[in-house]
Protein backbone atom coordinates (compact mmCIF):
# COMPACT_ATOMS: atom_id res chain seq x y z
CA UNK A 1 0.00 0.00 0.00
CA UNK A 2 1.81 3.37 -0.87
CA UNK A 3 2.36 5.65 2.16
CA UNK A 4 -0.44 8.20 2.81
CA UNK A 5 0.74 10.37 5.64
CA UNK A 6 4.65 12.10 5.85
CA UNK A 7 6.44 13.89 8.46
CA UNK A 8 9.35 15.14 7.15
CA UNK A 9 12.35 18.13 6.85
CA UNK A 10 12.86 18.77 3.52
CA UNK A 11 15.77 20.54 2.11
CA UNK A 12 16.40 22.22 -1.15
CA UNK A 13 19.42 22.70 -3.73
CA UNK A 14 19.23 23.80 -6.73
CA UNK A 15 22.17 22.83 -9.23
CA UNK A 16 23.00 22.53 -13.00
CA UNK A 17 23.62 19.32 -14.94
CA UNK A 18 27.04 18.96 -13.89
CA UNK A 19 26.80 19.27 -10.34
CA UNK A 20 23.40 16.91 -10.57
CA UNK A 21 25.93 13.83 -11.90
CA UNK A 22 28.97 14.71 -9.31
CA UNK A 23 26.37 14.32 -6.70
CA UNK A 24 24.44 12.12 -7.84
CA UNK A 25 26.79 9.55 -8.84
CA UNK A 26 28.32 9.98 -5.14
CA UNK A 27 24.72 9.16 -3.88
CA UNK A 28 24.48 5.79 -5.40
CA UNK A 29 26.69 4.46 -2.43
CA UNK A 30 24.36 4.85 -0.50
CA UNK A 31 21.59 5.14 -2.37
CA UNK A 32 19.04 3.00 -3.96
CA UNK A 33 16.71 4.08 -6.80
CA UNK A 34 13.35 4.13 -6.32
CA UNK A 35 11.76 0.93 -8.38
CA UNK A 36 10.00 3.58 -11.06
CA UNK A 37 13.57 4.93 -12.29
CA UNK A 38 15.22 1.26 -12.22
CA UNK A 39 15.77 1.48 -15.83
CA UNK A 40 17.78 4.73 -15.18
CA UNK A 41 14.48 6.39 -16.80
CA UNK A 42 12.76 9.53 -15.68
CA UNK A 43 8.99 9.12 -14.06
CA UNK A 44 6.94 12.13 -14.75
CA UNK A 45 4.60 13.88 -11.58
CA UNK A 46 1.63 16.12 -12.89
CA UNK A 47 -0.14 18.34 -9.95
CA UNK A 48 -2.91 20.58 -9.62
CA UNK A 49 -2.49 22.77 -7.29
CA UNK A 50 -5.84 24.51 -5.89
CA UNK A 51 -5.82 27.91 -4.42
CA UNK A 52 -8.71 31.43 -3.90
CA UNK A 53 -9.19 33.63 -6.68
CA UNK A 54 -6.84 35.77 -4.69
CA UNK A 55 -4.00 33.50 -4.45
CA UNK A 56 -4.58 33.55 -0.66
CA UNK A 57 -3.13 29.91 -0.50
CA UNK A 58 0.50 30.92 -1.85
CA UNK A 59 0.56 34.20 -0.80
CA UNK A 60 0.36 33.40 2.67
CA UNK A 61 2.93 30.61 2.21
CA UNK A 62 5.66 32.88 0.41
CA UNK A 63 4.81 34.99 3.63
CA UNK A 64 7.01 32.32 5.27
CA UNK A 65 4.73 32.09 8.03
CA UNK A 66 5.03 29.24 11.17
CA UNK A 67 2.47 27.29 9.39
CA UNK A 68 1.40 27.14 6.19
CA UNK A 69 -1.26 24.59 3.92
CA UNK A 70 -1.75 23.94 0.19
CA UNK A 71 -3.73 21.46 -1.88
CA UNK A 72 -3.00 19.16 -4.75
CA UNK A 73 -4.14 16.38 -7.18
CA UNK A 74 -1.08 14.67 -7.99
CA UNK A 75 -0.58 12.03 -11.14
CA UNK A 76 1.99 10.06 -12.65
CA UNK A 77 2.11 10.69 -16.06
CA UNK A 78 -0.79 12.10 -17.79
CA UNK A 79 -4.17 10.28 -16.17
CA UNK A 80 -7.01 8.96 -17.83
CA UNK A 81 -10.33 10.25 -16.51
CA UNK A 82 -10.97 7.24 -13.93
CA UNK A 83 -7.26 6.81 -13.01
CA UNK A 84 -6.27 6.63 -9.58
CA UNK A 85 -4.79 10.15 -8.29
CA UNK A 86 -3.95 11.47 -5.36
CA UNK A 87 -5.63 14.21 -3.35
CA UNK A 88 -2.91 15.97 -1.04
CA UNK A 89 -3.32 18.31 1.92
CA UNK A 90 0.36 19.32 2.75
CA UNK A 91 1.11 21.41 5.64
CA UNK A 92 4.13 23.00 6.81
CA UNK A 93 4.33 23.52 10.91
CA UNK A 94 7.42 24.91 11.87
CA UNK A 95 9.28 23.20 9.26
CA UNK A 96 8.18 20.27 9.60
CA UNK A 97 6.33 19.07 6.66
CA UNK A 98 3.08 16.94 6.78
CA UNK A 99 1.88 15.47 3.67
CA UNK A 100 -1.74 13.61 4.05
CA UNK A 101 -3.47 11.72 0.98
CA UNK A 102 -5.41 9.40 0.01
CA UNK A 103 -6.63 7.86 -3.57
CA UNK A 104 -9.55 8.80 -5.46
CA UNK A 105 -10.47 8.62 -9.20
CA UNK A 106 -9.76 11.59 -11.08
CA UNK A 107 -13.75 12.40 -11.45
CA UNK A 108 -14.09 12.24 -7.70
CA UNK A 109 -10.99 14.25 -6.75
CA UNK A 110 -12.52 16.85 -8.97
CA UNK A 111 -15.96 16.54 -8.05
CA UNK A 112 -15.04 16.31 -4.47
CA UNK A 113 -12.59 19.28 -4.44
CA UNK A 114 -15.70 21.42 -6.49
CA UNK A 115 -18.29 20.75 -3.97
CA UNK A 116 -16.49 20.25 -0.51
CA UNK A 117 -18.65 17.16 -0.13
CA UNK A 118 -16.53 13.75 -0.10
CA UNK A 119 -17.07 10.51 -2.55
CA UNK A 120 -18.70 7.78 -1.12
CA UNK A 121 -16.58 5.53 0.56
CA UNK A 122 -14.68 2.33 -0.54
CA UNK A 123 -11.86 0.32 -0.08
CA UNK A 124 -8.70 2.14 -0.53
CA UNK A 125 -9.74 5.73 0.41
CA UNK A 126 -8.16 7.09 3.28
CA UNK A 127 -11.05 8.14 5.96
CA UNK A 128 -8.83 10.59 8.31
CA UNK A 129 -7.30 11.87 5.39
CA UNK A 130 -10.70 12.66 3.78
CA UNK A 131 -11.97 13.65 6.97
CA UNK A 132 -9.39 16.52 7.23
CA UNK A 133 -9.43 17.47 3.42
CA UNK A 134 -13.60 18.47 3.44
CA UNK A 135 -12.26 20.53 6.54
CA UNK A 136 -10.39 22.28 4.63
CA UNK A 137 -12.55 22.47 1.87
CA UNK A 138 -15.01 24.27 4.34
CA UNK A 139 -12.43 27.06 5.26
CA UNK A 140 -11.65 28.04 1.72
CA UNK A 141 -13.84 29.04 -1.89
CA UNK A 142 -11.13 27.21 -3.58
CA UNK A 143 -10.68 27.02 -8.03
CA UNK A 144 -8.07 25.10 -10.16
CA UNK A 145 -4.96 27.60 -10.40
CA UNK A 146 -1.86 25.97 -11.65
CA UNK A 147 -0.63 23.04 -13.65
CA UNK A 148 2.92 22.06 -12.74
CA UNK A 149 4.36 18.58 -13.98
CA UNK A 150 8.36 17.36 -13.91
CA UNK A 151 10.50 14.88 -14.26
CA UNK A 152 11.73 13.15 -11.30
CA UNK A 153 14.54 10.50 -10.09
CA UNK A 154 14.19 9.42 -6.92
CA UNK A 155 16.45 7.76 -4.31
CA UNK A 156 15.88 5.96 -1.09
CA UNK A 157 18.86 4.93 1.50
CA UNK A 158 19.96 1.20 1.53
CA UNK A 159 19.90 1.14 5.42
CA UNK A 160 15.95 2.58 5.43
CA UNK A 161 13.33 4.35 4.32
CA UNK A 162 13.42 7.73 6.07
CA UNK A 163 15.82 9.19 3.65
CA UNK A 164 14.67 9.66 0.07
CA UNK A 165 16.61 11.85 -2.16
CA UNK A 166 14.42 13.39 -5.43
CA UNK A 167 15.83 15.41 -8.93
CA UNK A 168 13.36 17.13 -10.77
CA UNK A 169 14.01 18.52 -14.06
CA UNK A 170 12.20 20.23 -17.07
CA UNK A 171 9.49 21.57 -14.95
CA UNK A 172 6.69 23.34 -16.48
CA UNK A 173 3.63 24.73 -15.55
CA UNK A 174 0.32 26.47 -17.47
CA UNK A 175 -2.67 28.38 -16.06
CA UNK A 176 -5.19 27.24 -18.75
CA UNK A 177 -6.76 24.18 -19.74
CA UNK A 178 -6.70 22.98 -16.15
CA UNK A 179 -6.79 19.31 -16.50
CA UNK A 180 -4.71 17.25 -15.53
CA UNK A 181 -5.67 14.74 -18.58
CA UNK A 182 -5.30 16.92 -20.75
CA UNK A 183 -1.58 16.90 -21.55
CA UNK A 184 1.95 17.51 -19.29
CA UNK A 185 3.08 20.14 -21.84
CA UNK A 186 3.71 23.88 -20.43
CA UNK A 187 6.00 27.03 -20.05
CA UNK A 188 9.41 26.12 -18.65
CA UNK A 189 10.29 27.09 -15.22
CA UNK A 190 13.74 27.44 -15.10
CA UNK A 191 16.46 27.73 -17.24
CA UNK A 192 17.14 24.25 -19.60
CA UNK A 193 19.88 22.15 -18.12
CA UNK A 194 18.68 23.19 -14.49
CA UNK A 195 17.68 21.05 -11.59
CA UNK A 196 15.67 20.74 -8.13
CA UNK A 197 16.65 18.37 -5.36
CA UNK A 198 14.89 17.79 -2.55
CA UNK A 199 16.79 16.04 0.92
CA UNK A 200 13.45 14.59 2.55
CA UNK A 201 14.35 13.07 6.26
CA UNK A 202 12.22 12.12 9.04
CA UNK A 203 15.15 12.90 11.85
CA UNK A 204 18.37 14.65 10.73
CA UNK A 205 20.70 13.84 8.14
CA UNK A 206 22.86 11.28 8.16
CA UNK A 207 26.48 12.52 8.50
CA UNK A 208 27.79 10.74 5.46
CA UNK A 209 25.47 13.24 3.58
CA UNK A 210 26.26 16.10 5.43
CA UNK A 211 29.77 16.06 4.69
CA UNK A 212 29.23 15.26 1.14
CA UNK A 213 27.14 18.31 0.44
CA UNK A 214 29.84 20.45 2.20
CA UNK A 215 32.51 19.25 0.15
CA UNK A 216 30.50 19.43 -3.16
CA UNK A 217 29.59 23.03 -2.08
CA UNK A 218 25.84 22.64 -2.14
CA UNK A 219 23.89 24.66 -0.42
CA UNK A 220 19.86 25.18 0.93
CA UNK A 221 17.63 27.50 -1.24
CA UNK A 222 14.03 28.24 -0.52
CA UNK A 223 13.13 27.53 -3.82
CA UNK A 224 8.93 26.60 -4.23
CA UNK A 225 7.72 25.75 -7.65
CA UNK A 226 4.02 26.88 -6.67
CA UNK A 227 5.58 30.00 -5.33
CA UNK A 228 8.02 30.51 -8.76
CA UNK A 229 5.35 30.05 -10.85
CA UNK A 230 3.20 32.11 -9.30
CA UNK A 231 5.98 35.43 -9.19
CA UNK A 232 6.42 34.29 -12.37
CA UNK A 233 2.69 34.70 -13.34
CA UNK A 234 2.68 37.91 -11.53
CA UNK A 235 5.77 39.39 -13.88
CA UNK A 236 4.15 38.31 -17.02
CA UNK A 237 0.91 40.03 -16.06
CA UNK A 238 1.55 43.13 -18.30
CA UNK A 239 2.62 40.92 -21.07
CA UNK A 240 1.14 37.17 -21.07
CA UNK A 241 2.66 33.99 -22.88
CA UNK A 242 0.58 32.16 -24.58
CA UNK A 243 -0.20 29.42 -21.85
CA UNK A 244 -0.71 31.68 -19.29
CA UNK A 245 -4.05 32.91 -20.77
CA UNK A 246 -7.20 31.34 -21.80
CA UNK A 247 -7.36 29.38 -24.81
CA UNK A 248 -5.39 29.08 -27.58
CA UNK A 249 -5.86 26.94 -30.60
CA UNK A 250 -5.77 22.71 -30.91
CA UNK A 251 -2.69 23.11 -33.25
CA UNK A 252 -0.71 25.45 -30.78
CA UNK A 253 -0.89 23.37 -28.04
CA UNK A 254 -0.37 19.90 -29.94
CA UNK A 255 2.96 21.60 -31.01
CA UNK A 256 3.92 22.81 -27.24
CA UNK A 257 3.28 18.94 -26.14
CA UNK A 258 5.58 17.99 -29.05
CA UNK A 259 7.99 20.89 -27.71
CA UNK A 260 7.68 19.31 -24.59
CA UNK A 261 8.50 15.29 -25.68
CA UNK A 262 11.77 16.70 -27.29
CA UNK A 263 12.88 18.85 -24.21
CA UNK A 264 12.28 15.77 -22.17
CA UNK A 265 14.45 13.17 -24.70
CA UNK A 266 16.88 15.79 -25.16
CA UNK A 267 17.31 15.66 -21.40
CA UNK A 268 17.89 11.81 -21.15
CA UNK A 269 20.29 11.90 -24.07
């Protein structure tokens, strides 16, 4: 059964395709990957992300506030309509992360997120979890905001499971055609070549890890890709791209998925 509820640190370092090998080569010492990149191939994460029409969610969290919230449907790959998702309530406490979910089918995250009133319940569905997210649902008028999708490699320790090490590369995001099956293509949020990792622990970090990100020279950033895209939304407002408005035509965004495809090959090549 895959994990529902997190307590974690997590740590951030951003880095460019050289330092991600020199690390990341170092890490496999230690290091297992997780069984989706056993092949040595990406897996790709779509989200939703859910906020007010007044950004209330991520403006209060780029407030860097004691405690902060945010909700998500997260994917792998591109779902089909009655795939299994994820609904996610992640909360921040002090910096200490909490991450609750539980499965749904696409149609009922939706539905559920649009109404505030749960699916009905079956096997597989986290009660607590859902519990908690119609709470939330309660507090806030909430509306589909931002697309964000990546690729990721992920890494666990040999010795346990409460270290997990995750890259994330040619992220991109879009603030139309809000549907998660409808495509991972989007605007690029950083520069080509660029990537995110994230140090997730439940305690500290091991020392062996310490010392290798001092000697690599790698250090913490506070870097959100919510929060990015949404400064980034906020400088394009006198002058919007293309996928940060409404619409566009069929053939324009066929050729930004195909865009997309290459950027990712080009990556694993």
């Amino acid at each position: 059964m895959a994990i529902e509820v997190f307590n974690r640190y997590e740590n951030k370092y951003l880095m460019d395709t050289k330092a991600f090998y020199g690390i990341y080569n170092r890490l496999t010492e230690y290091m297992d990957l997780d069984a989706y990149n056993q092949d040595d191939k990406f897996y790709s994460i779509s989200n939703l992300y859910y906020d007010t029409p007044q950004h209330s969610l991520i403006r209060t969290s780029l407030s860097k506030p004691k405690y902060r919230e945010k909700l998500r449907i997260r994917a792998y790959g591109v779902p089909e309509p009655d795939a299994k998702v994820y609904l996610e309530l992640k909360k921040k406490v002090f910096g200490l992360v909490n991450k609750r979910r539980t499965s749904l089918r696409l149609g009922e995250a939706y539905e559920f997120v649009r109404t505030g009133r749960p699916p009905a319940f079956r096997e597989g569905m986290n009660k607590q979890v859902i519990a908690e997210i119609e709470y939330f649902l309660s507090r806030y008028e909430l509306v589909p905001m931002t697309y964000l999708a990546y690729d990721r490699i992920a890494m666990f320790a040999k010795d346990g499971r409460d270290l997990r090490i995750t890259f994330d590369t040619n992220i991109r995001s879009r603030r139309h055609d809000l549907a998660l099956e409808a495509g991972d293509y989007g605007e690029q949020l950083m520069e080509k070549g660029q990537w995110l990792m994230e140090v997730k622990a439940e305690k500290t970090v091991p020392v062996w890890l310490s010392r290798l990100l001092s000697e690599l020279s790698m250090y913490r950033t506070g870097f959100s890709k919510y929060g990015n895209e949404y400064k980034k939304s906020i400088r394009y407002a006198g002058k919007v791209p293309e996928l940060y408005r409404a619409g566009g035509s069929d053939g324009d965004t066929m050729d930004r998925m195909e865009r997309t495809q290459m950027e990712r090959e080009r990556i694993l090549l």
